[in-house]
Protein backbone atom coordinates (compact mmCIF):
# COMPACT_ATOMS: atom_id res chain seq x y z
CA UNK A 1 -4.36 5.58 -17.05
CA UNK A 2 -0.87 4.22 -18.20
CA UNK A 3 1.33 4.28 -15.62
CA UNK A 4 1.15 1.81 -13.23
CA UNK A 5 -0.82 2.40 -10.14
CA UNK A 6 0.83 1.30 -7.09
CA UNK A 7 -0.90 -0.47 -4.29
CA UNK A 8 -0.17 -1.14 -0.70
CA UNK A 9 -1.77 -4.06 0.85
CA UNK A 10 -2.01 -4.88 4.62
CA UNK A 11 -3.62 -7.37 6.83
CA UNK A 12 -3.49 -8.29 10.72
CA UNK A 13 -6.89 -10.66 10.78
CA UNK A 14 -7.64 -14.27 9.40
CA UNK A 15 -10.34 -14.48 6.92
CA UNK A 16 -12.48 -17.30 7.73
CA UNK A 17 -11.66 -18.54 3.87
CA UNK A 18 -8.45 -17.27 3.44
CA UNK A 19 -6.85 -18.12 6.59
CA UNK A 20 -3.89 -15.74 8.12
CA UNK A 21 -3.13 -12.55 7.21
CA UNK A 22 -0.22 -14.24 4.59
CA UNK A 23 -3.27 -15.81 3.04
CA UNK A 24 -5.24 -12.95 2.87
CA UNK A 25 -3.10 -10.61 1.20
CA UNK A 26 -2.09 -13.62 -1.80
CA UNK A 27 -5.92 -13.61 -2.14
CA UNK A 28 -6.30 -10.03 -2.66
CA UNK A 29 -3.64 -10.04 -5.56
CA UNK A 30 -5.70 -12.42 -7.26
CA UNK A 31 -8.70 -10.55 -6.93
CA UNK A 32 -7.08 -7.86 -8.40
CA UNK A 33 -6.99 -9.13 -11.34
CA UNK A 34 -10.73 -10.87 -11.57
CA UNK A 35 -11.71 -6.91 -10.73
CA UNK A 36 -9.87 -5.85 -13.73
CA UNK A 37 -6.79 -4.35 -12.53
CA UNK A 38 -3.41 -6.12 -14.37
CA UNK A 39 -1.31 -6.77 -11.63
CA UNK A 40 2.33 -6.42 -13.65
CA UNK A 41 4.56 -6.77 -10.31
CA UNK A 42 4.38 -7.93 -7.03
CA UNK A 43 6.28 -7.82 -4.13
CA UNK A 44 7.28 -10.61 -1.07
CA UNK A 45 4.59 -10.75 1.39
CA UNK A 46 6.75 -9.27 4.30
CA UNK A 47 5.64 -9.26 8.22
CA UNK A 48 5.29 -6.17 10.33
CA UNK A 49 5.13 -4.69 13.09
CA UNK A 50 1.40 -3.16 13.68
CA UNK A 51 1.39 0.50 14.05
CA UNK A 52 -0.77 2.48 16.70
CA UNK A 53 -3.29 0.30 18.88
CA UNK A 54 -3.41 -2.89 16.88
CA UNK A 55 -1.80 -5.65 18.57
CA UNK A 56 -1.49 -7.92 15.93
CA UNK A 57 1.17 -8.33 13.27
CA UNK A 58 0.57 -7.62 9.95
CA UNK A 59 1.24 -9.10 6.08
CA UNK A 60 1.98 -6.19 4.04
CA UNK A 61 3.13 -5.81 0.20
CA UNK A 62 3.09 -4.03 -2.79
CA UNK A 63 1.69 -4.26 -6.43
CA UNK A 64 1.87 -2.33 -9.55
CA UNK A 65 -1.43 -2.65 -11.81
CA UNK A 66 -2.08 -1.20 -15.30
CA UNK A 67 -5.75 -0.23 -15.60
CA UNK A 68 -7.50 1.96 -18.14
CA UNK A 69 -9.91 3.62 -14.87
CA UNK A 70 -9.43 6.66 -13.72
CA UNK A 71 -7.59 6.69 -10.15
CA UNK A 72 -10.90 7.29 -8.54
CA UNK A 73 -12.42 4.36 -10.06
CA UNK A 74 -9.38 2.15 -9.15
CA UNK A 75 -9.88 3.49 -5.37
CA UNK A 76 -13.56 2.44 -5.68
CA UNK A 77 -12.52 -1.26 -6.69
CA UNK A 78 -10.18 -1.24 -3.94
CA UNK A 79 -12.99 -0.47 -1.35
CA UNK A 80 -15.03 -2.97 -2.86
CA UNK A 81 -12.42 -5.31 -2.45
CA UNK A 82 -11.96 -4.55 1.10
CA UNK A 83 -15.51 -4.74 2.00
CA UNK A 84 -15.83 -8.14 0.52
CA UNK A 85 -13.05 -9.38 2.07
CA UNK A 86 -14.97 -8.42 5.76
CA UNK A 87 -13.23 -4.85 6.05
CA UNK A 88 -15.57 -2.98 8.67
CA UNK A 89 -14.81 1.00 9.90
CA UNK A 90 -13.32 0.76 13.05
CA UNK A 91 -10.49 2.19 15.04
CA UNK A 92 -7.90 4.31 13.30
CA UNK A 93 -5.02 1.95 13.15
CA UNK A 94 -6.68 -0.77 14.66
CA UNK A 95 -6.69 -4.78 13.38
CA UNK A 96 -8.23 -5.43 10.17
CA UNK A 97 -8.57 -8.05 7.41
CA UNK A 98 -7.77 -6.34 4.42
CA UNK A 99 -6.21 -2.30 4.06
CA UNK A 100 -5.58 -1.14 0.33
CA UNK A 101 -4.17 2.35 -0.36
CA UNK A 102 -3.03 3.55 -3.66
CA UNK A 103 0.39 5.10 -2.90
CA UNK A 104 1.56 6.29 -6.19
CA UNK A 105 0.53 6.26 -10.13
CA UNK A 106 3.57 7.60 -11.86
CA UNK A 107 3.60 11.60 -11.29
CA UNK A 108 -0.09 12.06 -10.76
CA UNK A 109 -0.76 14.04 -8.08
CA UNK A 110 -4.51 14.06 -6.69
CA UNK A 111 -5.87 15.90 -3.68
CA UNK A 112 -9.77 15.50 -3.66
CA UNK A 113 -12.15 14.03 -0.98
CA UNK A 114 -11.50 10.87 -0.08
CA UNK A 115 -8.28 10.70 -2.97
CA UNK A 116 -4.92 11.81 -1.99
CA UNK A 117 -1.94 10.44 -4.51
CA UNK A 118 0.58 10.10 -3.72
CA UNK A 119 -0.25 8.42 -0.54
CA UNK A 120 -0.12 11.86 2.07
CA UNK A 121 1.99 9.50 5.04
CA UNK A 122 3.88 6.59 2.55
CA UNK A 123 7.39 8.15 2.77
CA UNK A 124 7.25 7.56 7.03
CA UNK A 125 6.37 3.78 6.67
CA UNK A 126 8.81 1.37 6.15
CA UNK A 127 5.74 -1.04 6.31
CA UNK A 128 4.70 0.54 2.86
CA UNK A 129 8.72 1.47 1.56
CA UNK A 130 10.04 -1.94 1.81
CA UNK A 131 7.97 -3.57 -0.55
CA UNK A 132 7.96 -0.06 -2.86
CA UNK A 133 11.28 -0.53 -3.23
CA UNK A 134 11.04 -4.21 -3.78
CA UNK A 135 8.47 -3.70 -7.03
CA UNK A 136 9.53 0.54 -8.11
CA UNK A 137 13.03 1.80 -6.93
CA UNK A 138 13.21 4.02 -9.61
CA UNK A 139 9.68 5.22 -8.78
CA UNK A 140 9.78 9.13 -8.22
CA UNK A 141 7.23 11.17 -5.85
CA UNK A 142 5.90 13.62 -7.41
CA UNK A 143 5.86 16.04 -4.97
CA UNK A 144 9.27 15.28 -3.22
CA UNK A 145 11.53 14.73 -6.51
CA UNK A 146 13.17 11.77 -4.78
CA UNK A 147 12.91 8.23 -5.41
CA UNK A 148 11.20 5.24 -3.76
CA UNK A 149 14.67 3.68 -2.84
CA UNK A 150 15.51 7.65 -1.35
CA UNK A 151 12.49 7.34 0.54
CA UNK A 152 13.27 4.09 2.30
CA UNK A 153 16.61 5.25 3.22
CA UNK A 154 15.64 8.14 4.79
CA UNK A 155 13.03 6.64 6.60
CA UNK A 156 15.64 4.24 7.91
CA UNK A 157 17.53 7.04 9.52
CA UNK A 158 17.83 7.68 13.28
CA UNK A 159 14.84 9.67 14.39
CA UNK A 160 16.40 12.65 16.27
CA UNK A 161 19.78 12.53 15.36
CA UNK A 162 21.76 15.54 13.67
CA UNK A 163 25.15 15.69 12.37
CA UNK A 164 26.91 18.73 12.42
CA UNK A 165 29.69 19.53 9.98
């Protein structure tokens, strides 16, 4: 794979060695790279508001890594990592130590079991836009034409608003 694989990264739990969720998600750029993923860019680690049930806030960035795996191979690393870190199935939307989703990897588009690039719900979370932006405004969605900086402003739109002309 050449183009850089985007990554969203999310945490609302301490790890009992990496302490709060801040810590948590610097830790997981790291390993990254020990996993053999080149992280090339990385955003601020930005807090959030949790979406759904969780009740805790969350640490959430962005990173672009080069790799020569395939996407699914990438994804498998990334559950790996999770798992390691403590990550246990649970509640949709619900607290958790470590969340990884590959969001974008230039125009690939994937739809397979357990695979969907570009990310099926990333252009509705400013959780996941922000730090886009922060690491790939130029980056385009494959399927929508627009860019990752379009994205994040339309997200930031009133909900429910229309403007007639």
């Amino acid at each position: 794979m050449t183009a850089n694989i985007l990554i969203a990264l999310g945490s609302n739990r301490r790890h009992r060695r990496h302490g709060a969720p801040e810590g948590v998600v610097r830790a997981t750029m790291a390993e990254l790279t020990s996993r053999g993923l080149e992280v090339v860019l990385m955003s601020r680690i930005r807090p959030t508001a949790p979406m759904g049930p969780g009740g805790r806030r969350f640490a959430n960035a962005a990173v672009a890594v080069r790799s020569e795996l395939s996407l699914a191979a990438v994804l498998a690393v990334l559950k790996s990592v999770e798992r390691d870190f403590g990550r246990r199935g649970g509640r949709r939307w619900g607290d958790r130590v470590l969340d990884l989703d590959i969001i974008g990897a230039g125009a690939a588009v994937v739809k397979g079991r357990g695979l969907q690039v570009p990310h099926p719900r990333m252009a509705e979370r400013r959780f996941v836009l922000d730090p886009l932006v922060e690491i790939a405004p130029d980056w385009r969605h494959p399927l929508l034409g627009v860019t990752a900086r379009q994205l994040r402003a339309r997200a930031m739109r009133p909900k429910g608003r229309f403007h007639v002309v």
